[in-house]
PDB file of N, CA and C in Angstrom:
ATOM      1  N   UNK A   1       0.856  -1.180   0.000  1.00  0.00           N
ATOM      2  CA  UNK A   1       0.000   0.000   0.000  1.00  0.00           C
ATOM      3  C   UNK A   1       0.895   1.232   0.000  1.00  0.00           C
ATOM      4  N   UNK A   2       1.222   2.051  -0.848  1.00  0.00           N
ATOM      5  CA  UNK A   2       1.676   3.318  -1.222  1.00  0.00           C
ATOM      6  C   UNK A   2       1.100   4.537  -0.397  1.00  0.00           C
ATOM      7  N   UNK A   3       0.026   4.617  -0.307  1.00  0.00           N
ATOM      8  CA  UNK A   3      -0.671   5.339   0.433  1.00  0.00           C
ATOM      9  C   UNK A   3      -0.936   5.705   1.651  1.00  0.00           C
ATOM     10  N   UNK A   4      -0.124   4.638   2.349  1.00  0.00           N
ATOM     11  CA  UNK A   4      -0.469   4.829   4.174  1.00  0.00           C
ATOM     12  C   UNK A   4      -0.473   6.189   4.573  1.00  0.00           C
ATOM     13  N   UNK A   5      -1.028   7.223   5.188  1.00  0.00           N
ATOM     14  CA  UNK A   5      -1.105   8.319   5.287  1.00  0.00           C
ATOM     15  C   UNK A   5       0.330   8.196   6.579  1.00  0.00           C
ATOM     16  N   UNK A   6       1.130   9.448   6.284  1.00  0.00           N
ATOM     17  CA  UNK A   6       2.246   9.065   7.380  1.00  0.00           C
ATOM     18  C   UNK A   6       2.076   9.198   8.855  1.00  0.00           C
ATOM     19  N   UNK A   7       0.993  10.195   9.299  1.00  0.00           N
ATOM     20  CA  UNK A   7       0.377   9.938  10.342  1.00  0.00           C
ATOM     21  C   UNK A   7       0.151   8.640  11.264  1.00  0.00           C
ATOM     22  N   UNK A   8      -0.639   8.179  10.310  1.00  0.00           N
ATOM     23  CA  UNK A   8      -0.689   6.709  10.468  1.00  0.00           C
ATOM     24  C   UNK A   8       0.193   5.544  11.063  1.00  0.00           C
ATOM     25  N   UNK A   9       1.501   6.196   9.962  1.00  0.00           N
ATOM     26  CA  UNK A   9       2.635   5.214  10.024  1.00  0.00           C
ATOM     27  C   UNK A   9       3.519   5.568  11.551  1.00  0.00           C
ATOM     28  N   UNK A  10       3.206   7.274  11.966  1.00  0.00           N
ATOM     29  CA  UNK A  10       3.753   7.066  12.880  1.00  0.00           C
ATOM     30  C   UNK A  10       3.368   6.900  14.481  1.00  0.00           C
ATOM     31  N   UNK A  11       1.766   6.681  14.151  1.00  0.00           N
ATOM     32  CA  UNK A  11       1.146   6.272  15.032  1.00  0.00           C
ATOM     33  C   UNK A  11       1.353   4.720  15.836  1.00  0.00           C
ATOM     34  N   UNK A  12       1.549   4.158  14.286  1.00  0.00           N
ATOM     35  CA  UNK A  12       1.823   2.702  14.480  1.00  0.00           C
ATOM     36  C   UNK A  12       3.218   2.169  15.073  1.00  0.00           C
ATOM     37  N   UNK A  13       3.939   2.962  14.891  1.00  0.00           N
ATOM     38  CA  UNK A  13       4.792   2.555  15.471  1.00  0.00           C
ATOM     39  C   UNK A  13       5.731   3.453  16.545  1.00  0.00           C
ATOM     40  N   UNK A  14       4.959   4.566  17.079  1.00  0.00           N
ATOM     41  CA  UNK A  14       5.515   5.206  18.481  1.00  0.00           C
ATOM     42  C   UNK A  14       4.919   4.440  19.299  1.00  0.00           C
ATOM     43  N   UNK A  15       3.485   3.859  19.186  1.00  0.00           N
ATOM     44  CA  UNK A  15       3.083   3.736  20.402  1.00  0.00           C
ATOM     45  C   UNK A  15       2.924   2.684  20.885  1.00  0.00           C
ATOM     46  N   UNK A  16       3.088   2.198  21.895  1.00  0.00           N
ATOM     47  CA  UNK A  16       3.668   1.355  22.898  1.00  0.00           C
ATOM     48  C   UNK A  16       1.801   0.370  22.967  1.00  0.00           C
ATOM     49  N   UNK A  17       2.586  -0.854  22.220  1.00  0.00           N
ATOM     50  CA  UNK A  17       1.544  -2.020  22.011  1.00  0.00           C
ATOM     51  C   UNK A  17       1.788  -2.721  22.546  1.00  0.00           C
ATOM     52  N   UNK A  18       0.343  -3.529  23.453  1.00  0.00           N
ATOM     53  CA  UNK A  18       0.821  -4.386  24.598  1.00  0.00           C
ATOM     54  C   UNK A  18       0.472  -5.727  24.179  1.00  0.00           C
ATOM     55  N   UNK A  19       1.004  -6.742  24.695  1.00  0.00           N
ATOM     56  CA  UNK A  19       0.896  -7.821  23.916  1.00  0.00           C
ATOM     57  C   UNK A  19       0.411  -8.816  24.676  1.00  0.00           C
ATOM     58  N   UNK A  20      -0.966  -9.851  23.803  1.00  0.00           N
ATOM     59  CA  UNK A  20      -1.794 -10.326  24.108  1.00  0.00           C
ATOM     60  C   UNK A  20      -1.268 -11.506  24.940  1.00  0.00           C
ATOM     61  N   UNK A  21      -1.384 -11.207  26.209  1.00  0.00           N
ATOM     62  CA  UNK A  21      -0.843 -12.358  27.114  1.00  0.00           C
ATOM     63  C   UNK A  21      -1.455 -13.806  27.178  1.00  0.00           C
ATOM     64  N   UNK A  22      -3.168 -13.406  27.208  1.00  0.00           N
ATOM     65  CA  UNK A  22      -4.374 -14.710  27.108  1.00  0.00           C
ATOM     66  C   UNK A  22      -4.081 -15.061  25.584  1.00  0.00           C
ATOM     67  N   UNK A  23      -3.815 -15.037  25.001  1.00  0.00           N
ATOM     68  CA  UNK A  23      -3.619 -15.561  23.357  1.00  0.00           C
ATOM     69  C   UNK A  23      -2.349 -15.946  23.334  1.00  0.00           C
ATOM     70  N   UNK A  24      -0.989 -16.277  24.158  1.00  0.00           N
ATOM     71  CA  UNK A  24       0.241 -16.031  23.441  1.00  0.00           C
ATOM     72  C   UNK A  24       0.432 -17.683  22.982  1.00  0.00           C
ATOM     73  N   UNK A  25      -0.307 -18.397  23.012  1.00  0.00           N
ATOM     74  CA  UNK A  25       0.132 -19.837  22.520  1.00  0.00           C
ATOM     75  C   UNK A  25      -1.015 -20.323  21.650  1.00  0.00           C
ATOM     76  N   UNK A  26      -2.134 -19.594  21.005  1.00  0.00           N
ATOM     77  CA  UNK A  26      -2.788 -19.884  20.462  1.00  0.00           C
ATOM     78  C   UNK A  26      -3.198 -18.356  19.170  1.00  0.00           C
ATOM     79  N   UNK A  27      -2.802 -17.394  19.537  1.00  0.00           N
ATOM     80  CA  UNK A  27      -3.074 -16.487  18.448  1.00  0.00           C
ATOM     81  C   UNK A  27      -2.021 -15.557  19.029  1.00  0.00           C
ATOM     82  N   UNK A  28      -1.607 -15.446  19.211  1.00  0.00           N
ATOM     83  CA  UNK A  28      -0.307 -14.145  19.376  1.00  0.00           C
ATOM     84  C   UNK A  28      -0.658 -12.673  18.583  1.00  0.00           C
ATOM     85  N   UNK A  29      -0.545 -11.565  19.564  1.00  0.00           N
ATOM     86  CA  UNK A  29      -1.324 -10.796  18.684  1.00  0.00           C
ATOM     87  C   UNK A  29      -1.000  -9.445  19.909  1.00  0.00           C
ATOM     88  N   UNK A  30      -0.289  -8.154  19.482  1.00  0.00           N
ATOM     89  CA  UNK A  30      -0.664  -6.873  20.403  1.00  0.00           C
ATOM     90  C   UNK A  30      -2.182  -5.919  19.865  1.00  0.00           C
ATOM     91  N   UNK A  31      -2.232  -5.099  20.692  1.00  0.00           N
ATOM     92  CA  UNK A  31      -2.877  -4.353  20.556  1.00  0.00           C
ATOM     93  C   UNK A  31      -2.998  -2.920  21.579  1.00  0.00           C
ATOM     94  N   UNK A  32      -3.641  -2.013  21.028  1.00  0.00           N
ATOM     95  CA  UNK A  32      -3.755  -0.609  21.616  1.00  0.00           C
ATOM     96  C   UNK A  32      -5.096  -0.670  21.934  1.00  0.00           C
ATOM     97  N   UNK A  33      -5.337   0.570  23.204  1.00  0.00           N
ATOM     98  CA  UNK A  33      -6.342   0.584  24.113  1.00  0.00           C
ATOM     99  C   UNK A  33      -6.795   2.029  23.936  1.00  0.00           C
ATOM    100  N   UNK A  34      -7.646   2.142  23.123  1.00  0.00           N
ATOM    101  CA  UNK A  34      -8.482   3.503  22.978  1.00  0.00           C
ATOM    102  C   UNK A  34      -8.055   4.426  23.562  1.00  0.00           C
ATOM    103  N   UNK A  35      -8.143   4.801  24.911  1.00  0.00           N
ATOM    104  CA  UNK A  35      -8.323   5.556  26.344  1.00  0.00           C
ATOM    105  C   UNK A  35      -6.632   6.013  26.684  1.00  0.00           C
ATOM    106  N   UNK A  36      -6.161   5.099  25.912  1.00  0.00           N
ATOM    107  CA  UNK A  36      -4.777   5.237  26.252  1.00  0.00           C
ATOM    108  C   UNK A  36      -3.680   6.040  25.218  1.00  0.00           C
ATOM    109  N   UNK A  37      -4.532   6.091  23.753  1.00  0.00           N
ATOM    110  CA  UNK A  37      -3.532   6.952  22.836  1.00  0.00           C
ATOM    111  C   UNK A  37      -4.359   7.714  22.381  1.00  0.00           C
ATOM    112  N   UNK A  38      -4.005   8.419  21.814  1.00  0.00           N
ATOM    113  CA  UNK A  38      -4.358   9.958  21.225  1.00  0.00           C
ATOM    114  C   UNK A  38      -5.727   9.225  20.195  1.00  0.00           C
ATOM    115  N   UNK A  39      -6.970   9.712  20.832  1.00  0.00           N
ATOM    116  CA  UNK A  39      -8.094   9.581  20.587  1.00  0.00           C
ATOM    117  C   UNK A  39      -8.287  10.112  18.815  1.00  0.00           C
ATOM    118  N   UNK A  40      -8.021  10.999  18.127  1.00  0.00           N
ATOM    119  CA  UNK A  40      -8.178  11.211  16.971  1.00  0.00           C
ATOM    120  C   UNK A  40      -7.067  10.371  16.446  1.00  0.00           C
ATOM    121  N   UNK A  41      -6.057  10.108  16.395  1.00  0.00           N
ATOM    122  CA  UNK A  41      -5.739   9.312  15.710  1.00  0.00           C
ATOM    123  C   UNK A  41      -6.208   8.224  15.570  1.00  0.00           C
ATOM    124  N   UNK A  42      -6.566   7.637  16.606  1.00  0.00           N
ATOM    125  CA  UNK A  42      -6.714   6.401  16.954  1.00  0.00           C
ATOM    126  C   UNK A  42      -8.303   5.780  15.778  1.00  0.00           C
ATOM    127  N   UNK A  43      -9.195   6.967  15.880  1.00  0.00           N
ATOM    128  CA  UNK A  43     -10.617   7.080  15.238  1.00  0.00           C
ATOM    129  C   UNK A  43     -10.147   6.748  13.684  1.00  0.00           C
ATOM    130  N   UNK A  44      -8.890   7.835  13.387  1.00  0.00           N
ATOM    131  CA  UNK A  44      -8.679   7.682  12.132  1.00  0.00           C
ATOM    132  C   UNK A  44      -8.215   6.670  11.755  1.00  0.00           C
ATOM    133  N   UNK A  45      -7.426   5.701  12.601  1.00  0.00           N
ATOM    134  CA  UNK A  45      -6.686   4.252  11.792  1.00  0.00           C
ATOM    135  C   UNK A  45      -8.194   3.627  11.987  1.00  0.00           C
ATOM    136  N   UNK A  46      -8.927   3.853  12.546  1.00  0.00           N
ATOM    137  CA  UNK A  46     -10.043   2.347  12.702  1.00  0.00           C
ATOM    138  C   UNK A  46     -10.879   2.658  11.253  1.00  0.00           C
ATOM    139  N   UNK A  47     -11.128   4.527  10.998  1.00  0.00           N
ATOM    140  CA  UNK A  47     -11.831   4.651   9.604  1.00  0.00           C
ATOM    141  C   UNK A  47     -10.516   3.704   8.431  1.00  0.00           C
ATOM    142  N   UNK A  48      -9.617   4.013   8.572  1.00  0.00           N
ATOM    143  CA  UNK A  48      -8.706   3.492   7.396  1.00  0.00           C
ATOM    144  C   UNK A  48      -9.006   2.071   7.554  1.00  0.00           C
ATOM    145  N   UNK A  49      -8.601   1.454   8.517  1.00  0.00           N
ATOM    146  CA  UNK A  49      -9.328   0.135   8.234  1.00  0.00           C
ATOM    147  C   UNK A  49     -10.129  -0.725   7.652  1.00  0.00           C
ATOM    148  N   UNK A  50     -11.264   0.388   8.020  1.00  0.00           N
ATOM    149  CA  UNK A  50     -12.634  -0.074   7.537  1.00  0.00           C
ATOM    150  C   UNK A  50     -12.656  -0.170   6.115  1.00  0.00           C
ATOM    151  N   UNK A  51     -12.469   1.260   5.624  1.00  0.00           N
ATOM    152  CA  UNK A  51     -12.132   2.030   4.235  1.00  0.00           C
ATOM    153  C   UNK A  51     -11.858   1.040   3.432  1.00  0.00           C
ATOM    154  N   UNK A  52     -10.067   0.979   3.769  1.00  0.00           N
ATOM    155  CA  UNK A  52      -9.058   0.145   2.904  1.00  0.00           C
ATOM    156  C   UNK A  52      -9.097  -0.775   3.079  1.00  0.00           C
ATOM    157  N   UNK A  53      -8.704  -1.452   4.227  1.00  0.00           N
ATOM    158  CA  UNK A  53      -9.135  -2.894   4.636  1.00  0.00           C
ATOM    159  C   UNK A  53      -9.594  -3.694   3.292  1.00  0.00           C
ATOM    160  N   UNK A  54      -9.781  -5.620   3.736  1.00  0.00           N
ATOM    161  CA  UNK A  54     -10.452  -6.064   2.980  1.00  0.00           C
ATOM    162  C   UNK A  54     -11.538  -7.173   4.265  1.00  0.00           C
ATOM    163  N   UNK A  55     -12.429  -7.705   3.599  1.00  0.00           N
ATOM    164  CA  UNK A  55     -13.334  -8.599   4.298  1.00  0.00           C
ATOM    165  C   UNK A  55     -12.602  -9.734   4.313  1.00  0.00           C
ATOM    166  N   UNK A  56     -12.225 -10.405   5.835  1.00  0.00           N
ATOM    167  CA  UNK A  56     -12.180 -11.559   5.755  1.00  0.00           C
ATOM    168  C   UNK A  56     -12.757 -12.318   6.901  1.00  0.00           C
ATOM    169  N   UNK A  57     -12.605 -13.654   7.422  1.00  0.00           N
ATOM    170  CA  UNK A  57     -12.538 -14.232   9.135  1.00  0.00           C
ATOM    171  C   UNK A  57     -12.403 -14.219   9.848  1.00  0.00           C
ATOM    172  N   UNK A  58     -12.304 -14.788  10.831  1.00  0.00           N
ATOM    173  CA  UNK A  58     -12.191 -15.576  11.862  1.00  0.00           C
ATOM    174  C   UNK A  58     -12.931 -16.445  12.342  1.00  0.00           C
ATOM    175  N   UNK A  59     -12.948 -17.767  12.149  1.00  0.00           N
ATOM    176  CA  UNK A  59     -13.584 -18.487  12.351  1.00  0.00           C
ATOM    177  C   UNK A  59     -14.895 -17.904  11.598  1.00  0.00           C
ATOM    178  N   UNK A  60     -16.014 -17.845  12.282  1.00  0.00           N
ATOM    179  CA  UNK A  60     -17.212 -17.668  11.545  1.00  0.00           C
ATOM    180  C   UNK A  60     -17.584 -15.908  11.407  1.00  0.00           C
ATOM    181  N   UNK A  61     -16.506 -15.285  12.163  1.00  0.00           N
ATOM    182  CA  UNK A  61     -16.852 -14.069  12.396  1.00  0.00           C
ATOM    183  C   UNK A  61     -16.629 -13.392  11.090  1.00  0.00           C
ATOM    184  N   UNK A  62     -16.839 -12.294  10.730  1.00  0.00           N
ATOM    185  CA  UNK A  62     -16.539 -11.462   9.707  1.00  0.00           C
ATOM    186  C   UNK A  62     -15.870 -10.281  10.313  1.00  0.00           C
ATOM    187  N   UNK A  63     -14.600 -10.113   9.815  1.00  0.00           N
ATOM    188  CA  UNK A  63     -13.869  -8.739  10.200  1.00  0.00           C
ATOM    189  C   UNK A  63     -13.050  -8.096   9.039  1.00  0.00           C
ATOM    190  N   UNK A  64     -12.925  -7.059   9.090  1.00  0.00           N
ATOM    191  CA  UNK A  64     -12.021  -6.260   8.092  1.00  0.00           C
ATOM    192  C   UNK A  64     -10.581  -6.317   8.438  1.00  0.00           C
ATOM    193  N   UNK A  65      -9.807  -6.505   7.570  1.00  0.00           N
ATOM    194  CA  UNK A  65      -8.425  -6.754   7.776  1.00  0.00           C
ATOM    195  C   UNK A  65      -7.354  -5.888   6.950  1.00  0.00           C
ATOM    196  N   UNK A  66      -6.646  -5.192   7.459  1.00  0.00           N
ATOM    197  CA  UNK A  66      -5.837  -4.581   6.866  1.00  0.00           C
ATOM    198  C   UNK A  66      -4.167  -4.761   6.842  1.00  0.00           C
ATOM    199  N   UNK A  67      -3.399  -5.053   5.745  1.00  0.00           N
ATOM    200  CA  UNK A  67      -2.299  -5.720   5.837  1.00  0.00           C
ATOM    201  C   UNK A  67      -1.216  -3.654   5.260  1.00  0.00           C
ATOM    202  N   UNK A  68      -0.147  -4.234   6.364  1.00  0.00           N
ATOM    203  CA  UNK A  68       1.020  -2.964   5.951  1.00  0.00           C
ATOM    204  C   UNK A  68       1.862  -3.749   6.387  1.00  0.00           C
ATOM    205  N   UNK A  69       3.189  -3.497   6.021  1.00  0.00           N
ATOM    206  CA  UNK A  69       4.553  -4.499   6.334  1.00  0.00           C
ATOM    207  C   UNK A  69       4.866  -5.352   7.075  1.00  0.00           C
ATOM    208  N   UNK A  70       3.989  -6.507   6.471  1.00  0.00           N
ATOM    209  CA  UNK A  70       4.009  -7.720   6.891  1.00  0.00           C
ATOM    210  C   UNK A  70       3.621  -7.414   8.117  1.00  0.00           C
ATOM    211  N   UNK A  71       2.503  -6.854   8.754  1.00  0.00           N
ATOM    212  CA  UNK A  71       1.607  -6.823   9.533  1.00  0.00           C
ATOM    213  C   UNK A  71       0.707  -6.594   9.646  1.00  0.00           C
ATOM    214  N   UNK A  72      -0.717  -7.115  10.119  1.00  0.00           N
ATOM    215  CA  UNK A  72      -2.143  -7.210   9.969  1.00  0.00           C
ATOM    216  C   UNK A  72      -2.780  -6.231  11.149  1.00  0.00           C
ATOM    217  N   UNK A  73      -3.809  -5.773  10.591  1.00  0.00           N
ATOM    218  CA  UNK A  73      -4.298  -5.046  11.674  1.00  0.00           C
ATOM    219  C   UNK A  73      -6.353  -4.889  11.228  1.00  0.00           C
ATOM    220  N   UNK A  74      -6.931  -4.839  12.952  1.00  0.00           N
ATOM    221  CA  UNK A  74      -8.028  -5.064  12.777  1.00  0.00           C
ATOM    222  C   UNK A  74      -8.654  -4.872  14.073  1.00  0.00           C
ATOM    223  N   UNK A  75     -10.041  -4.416  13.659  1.00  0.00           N
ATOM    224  CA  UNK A  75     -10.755  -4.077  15.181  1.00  0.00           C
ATOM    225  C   UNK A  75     -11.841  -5.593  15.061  1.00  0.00           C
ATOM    226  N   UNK A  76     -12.685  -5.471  16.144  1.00  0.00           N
ATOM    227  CA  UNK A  76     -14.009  -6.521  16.014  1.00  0.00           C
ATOM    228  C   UNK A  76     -14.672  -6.191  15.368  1.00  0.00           C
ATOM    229  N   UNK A  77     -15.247  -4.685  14.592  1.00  0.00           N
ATOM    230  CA  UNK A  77     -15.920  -4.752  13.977  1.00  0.00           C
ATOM    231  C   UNK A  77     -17.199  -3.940  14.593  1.00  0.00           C
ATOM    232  N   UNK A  78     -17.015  -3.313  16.119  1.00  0.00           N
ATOM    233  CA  UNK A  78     -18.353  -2.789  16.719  1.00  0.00           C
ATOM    234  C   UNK A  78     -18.089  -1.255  15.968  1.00  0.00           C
ATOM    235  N   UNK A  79     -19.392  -0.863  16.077  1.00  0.00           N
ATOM    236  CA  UNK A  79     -19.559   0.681  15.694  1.00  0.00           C
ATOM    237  C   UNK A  79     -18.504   1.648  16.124  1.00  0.00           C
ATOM    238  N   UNK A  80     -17.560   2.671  15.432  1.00  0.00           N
ATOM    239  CA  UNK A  80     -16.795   3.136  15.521  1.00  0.00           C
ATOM    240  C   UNK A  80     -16.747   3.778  16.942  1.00  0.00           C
ATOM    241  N   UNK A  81     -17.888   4.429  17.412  1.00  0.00           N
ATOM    242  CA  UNK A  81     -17.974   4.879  18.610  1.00  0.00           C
ATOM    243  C   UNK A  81     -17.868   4.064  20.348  1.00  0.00           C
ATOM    244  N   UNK A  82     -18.201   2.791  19.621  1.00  0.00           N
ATOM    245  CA  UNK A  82     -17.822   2.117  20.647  1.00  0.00           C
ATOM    246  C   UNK A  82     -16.539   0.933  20.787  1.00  0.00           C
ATOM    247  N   UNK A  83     -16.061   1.217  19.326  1.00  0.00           N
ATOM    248  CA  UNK A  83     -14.427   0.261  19.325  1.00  0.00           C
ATOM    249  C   UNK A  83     -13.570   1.123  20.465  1.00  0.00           C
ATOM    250  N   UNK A  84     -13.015   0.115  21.167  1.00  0.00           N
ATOM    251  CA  UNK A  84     -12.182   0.335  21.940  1.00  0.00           C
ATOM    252  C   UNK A  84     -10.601  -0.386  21.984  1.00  0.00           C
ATOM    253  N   UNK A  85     -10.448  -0.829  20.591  1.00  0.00           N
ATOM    254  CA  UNK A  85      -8.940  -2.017  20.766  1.00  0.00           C
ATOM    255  C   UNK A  85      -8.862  -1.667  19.134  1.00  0.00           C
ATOM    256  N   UNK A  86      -7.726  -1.457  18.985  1.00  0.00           N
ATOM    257  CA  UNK A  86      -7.123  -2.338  17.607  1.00  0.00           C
ATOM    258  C   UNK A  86      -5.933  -3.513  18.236  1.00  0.00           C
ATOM    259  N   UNK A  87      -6.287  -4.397  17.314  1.00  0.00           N
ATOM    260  CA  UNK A  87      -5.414  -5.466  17.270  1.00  0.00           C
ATOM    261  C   UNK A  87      -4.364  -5.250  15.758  1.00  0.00           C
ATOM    262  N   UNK A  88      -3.541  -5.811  15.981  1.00  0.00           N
ATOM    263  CA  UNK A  88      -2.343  -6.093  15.036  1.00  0.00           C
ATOM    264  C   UNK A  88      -1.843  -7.081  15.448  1.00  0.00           C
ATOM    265  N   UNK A  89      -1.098  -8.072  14.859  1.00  0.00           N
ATOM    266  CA  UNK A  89       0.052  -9.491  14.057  1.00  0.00           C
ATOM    267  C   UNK A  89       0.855  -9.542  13.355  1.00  0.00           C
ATOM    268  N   UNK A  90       1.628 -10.420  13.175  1.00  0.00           N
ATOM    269  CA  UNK A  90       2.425 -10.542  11.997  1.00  0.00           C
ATOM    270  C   UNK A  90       1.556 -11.269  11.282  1.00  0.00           C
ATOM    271  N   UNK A  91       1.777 -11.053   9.616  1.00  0.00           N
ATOM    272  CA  UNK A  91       1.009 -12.053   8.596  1.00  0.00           C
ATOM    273  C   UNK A  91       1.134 -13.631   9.051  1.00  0.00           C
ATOM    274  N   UNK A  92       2.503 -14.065   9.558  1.00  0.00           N
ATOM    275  CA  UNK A  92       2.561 -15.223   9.758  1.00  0.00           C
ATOM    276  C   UNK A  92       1.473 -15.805  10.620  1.00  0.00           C
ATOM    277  N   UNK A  93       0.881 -15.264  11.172  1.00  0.00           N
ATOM    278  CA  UNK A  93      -0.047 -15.296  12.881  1.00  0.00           C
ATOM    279  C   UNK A  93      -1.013 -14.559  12.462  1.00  0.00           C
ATOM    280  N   UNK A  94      -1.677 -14.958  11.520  1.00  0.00           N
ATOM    281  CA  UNK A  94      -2.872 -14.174  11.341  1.00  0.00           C
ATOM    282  C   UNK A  94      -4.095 -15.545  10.995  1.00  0.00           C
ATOM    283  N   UNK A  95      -5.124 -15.575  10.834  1.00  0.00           N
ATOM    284  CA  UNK A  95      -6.170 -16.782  10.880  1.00  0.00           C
ATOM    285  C   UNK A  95      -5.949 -16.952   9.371  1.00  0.00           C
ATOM    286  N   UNK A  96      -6.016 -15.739   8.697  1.00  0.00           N
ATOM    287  CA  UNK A  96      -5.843 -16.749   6.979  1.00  0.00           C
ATOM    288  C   UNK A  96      -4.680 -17.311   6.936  1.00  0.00           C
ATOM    289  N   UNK A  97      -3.128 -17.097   7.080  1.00  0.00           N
ATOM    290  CA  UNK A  97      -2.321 -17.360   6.978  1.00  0.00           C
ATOM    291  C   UNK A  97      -2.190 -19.181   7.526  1.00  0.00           C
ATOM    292  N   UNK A  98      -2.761 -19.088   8.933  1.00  0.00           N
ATOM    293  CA  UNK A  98      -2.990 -20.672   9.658  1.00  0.00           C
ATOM    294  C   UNK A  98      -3.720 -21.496   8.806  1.00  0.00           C
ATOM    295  N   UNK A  99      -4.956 -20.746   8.681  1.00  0.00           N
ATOM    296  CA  UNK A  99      -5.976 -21.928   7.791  1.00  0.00           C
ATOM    297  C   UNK A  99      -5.326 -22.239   6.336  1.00  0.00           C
ATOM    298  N   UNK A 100      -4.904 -20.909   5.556  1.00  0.00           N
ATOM    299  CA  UNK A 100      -3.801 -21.693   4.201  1.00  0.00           C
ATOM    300  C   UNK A 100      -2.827 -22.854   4.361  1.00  0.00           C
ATOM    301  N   UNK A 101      -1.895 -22.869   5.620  1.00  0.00           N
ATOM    302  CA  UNK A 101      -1.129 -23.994   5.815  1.00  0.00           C
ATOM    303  C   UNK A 101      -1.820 -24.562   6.799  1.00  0.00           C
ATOM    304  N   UNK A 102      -2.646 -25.027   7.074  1.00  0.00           N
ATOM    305  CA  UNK A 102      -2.967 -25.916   8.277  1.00  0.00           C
ATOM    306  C   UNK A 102      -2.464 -25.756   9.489  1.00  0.00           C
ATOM    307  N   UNK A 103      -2.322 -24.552  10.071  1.00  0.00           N
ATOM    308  CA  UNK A 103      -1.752 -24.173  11.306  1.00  0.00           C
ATOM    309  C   UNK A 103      -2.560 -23.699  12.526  1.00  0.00           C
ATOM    310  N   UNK A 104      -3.905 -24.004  12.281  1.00  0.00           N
ATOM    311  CA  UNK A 104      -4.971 -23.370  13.153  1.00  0.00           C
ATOM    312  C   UNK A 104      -4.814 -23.747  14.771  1.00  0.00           C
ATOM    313  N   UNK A 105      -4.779 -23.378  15.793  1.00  0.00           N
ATOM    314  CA  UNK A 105      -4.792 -24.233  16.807  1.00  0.00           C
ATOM    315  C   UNK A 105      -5.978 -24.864  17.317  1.00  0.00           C
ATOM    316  N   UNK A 106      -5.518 -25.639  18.058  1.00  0.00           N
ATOM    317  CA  UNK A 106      -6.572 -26.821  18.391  1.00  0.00           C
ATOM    318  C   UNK A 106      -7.750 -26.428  19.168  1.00  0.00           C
TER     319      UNK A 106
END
């Protein structure tokens, strides 16, 4: 993606992502906490998401997924006003990536 607005880019990577402790042997995965970073930015990566993003899974769920250097990023999917998390991964650790090679956990 050519386009990442640089804002964006340096949102993503000043700020201090905490990493999913209840997932670390079955989905490995950080994420940011609304309340905790700069509220307009934060609004604006979840619109880019949505935007650019593409539709994919999880399990049966439907979520928008957005891929930037070799890392995935994605909310649940609740109404913008009430998302409170983005999540991010590496591609390797992402649910399409598992289900293409048979890596899903048990």
């Amino acid at each position: 993606m050519n386009d990442f607005p640089p804002i964006l880019e340096a949102f993503i990577k000043n700020e201090t992502w905490i990493f999913a402790k209840t997932y670390a042997k079955t989905w490995p995965h950080e994420y940011l906490v609304r309340e905790k970073v700069d509220e307009k930015i934060f609004v604006e990566f979840v619109h880019f998401i949505r935007e650019q993003g593409y539709k994919g899974k999880f399990y049966q769920i439907d979520i928008t997924y957005l891929d930037y250097n070799n890392e995935v990023f994605w909310t649940m999917g609740s109404p913008i006003d009430e998302t409170t998390i983005i999540n991010r991964c590496t591609k390797e650790q992402s649910y399409e990536y598992k289900l293409k090679y048979n890596l899903l956990p048990d």
